[in-house]
C-alpha atoms as a PDB file:
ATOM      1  CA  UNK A   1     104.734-304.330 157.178  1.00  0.00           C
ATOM      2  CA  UNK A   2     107.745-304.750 159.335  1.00  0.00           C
ATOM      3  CA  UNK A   3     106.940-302.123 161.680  1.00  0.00           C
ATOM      4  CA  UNK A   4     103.392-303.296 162.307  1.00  0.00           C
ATOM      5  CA  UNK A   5     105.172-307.264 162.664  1.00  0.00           C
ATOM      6  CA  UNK A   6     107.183-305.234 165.544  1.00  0.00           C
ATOM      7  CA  UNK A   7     104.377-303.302 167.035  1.00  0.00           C
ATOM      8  CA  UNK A   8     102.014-307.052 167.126  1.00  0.00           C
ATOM      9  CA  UNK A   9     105.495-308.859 168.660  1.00  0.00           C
ATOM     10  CA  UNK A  10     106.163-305.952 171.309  1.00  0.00           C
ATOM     11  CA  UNK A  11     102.210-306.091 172.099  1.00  0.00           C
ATOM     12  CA  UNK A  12     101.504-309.912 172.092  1.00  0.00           C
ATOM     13  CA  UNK A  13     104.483-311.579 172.930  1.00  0.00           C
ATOM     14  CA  UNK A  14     107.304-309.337 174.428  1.00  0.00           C
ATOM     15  CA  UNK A  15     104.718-307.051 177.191  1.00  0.00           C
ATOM     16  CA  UNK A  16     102.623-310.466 178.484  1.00  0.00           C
ATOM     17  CA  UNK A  17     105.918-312.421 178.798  1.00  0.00           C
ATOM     18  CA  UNK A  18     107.404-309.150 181.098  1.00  0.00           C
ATOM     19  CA  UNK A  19     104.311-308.933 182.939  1.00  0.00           C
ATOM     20  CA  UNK A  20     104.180-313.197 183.324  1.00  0.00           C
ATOM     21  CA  UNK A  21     107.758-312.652 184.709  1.00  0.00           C
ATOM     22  CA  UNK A  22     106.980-309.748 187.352  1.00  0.00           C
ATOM     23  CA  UNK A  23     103.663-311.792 188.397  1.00  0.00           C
ATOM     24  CA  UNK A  24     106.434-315.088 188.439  1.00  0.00           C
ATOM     25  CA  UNK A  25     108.701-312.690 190.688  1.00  0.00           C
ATOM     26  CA  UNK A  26     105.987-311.311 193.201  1.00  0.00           C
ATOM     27  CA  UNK A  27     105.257-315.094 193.454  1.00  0.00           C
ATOM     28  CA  UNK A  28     107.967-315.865 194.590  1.00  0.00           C
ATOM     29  CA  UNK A  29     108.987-313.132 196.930  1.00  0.00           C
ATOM     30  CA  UNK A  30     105.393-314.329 198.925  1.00  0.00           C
ATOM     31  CA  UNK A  31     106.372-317.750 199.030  1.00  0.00           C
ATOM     32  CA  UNK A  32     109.999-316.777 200.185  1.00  0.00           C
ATOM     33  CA  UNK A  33     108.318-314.485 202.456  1.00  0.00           C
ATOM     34  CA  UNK A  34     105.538-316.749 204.082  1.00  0.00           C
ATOM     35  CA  UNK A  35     108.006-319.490 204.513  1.00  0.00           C
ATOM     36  CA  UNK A  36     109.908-317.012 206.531  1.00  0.00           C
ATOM     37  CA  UNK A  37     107.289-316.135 208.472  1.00  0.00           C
ATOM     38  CA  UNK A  38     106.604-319.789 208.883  1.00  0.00           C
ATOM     39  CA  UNK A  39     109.646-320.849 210.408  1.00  0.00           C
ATOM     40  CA  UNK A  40     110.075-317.977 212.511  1.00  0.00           C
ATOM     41  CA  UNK A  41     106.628-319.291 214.078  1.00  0.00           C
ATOM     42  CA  UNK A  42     107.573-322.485 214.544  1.00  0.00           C
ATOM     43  CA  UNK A  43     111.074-321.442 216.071  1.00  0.00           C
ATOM     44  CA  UNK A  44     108.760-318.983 218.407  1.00  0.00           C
ATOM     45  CA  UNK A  45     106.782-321.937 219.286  1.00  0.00           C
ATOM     46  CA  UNK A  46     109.437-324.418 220.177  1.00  0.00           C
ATOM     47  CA  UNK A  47     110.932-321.597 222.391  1.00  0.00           C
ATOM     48  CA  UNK A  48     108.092-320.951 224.319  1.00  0.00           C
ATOM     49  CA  UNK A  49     107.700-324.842 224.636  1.00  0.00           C
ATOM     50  CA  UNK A  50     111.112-325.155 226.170  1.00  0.00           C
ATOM     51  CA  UNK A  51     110.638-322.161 228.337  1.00  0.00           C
ATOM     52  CA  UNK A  52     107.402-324.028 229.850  1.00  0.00           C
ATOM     53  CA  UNK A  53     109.274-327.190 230.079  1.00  0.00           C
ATOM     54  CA  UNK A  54     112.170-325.731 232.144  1.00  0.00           C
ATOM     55  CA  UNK A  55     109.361-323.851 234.185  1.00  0.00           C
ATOM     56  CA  UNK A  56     108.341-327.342 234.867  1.00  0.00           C
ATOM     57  CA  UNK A  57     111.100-329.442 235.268  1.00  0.00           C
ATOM     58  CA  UNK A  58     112.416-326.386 237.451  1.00  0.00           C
ATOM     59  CA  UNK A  59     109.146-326.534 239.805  1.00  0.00           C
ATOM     60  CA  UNK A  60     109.378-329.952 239.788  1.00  0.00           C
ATOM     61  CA  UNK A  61     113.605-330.358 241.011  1.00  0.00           C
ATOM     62  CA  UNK A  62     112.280-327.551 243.941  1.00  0.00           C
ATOM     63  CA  UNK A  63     109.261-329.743 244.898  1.00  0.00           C
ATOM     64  CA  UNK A  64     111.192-333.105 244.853  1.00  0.00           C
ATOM     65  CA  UNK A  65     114.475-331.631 246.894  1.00  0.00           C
ATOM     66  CA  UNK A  66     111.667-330.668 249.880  1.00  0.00           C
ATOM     67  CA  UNK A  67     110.476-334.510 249.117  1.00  0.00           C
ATOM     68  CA  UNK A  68     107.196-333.582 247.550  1.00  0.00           C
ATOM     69  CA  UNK A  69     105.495-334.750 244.803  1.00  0.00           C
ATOM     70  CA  UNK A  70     105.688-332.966 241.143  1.00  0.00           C
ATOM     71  CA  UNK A  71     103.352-330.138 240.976  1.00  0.00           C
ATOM     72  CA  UNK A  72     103.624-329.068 244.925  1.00  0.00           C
ATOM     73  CA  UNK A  73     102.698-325.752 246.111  1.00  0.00           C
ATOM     74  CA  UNK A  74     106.284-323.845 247.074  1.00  0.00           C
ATOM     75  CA  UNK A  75     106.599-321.026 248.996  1.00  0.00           C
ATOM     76  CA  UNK A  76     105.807-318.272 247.639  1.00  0.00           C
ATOM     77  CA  UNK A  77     108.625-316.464 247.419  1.00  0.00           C
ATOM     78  CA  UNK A  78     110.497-319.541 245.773  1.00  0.00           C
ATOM     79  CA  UNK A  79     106.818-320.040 243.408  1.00  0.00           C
ATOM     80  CA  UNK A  80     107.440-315.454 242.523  1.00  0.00           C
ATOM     81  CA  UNK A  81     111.103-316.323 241.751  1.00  0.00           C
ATOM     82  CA  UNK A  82     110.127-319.675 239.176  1.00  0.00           C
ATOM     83  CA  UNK A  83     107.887-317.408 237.513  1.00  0.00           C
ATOM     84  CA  UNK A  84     109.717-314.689 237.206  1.00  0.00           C
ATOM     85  CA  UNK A  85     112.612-317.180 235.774  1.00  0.00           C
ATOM     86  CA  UNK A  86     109.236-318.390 232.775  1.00  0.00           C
ATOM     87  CA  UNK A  87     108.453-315.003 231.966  1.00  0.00           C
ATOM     88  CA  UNK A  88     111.965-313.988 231.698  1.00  0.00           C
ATOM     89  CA  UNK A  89     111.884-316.894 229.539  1.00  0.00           C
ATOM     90  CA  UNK A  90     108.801-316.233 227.006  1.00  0.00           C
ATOM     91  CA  UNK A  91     109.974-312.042 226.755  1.00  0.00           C
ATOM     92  CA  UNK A  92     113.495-313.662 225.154  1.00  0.00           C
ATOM     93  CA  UNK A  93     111.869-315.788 223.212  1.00  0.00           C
ATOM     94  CA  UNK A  94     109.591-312.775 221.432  1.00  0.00           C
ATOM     95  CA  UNK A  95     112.897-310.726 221.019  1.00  0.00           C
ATOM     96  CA  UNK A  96     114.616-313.526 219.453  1.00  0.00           C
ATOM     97  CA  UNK A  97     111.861-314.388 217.129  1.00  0.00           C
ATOM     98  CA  UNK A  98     109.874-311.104 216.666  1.00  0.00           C
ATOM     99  CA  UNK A  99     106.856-310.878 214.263  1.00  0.00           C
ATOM    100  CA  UNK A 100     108.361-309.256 210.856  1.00  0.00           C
ATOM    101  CA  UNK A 101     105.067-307.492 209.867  1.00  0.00           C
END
């Protein structure tokens, strides 16, 4: 009678409470993981903003020291080199957040 109250506790109770704390575990780990991946987005995103508002602002000091109005066409040399500088820019931005998959 002991044995089978043993066998019935190992079978009902102990293996559903192991396999309720692995599922608890793997629950976790997802969450930890997603909210990872969450933040690392939104870091990537608030990089790329600031690299297109320094494109920006930049374009816009080079327009205003030739006493032109924001959003002037530049040379095109100075334009190749302000572009250069924003994709520069965006490629640092996808090393320093790179997608963990």
């Amino acid at each position: 009678m002991l044995t089978s109250l043993s066998v019935s506790y190992y079978f009902v109770i102990f293996l559903p409470s192991q396999e309720k704390i692995k599922i608890e575990k793997a629950e976790q780990k997802e969450s930890e993981r997603k909210t990872k991946e969450d933040q690392r987005q939104l870091d990537l995103d608030q990089c790329l903003l600031n690299a297109e508002i320094d494109y920006i602002d930049h374009w816009n000091k080079n327009c205003k020291g030739r006493r032109l109005k924001n959003d002037c066409s530049l040379p095109l040399n100075l334009a190749d080199s302000i572009n250069k500088i924003l994709k520069e820019n965006k490629e640092d931005c996808f090393k320093k957040y790179p997608k963990t998959d």
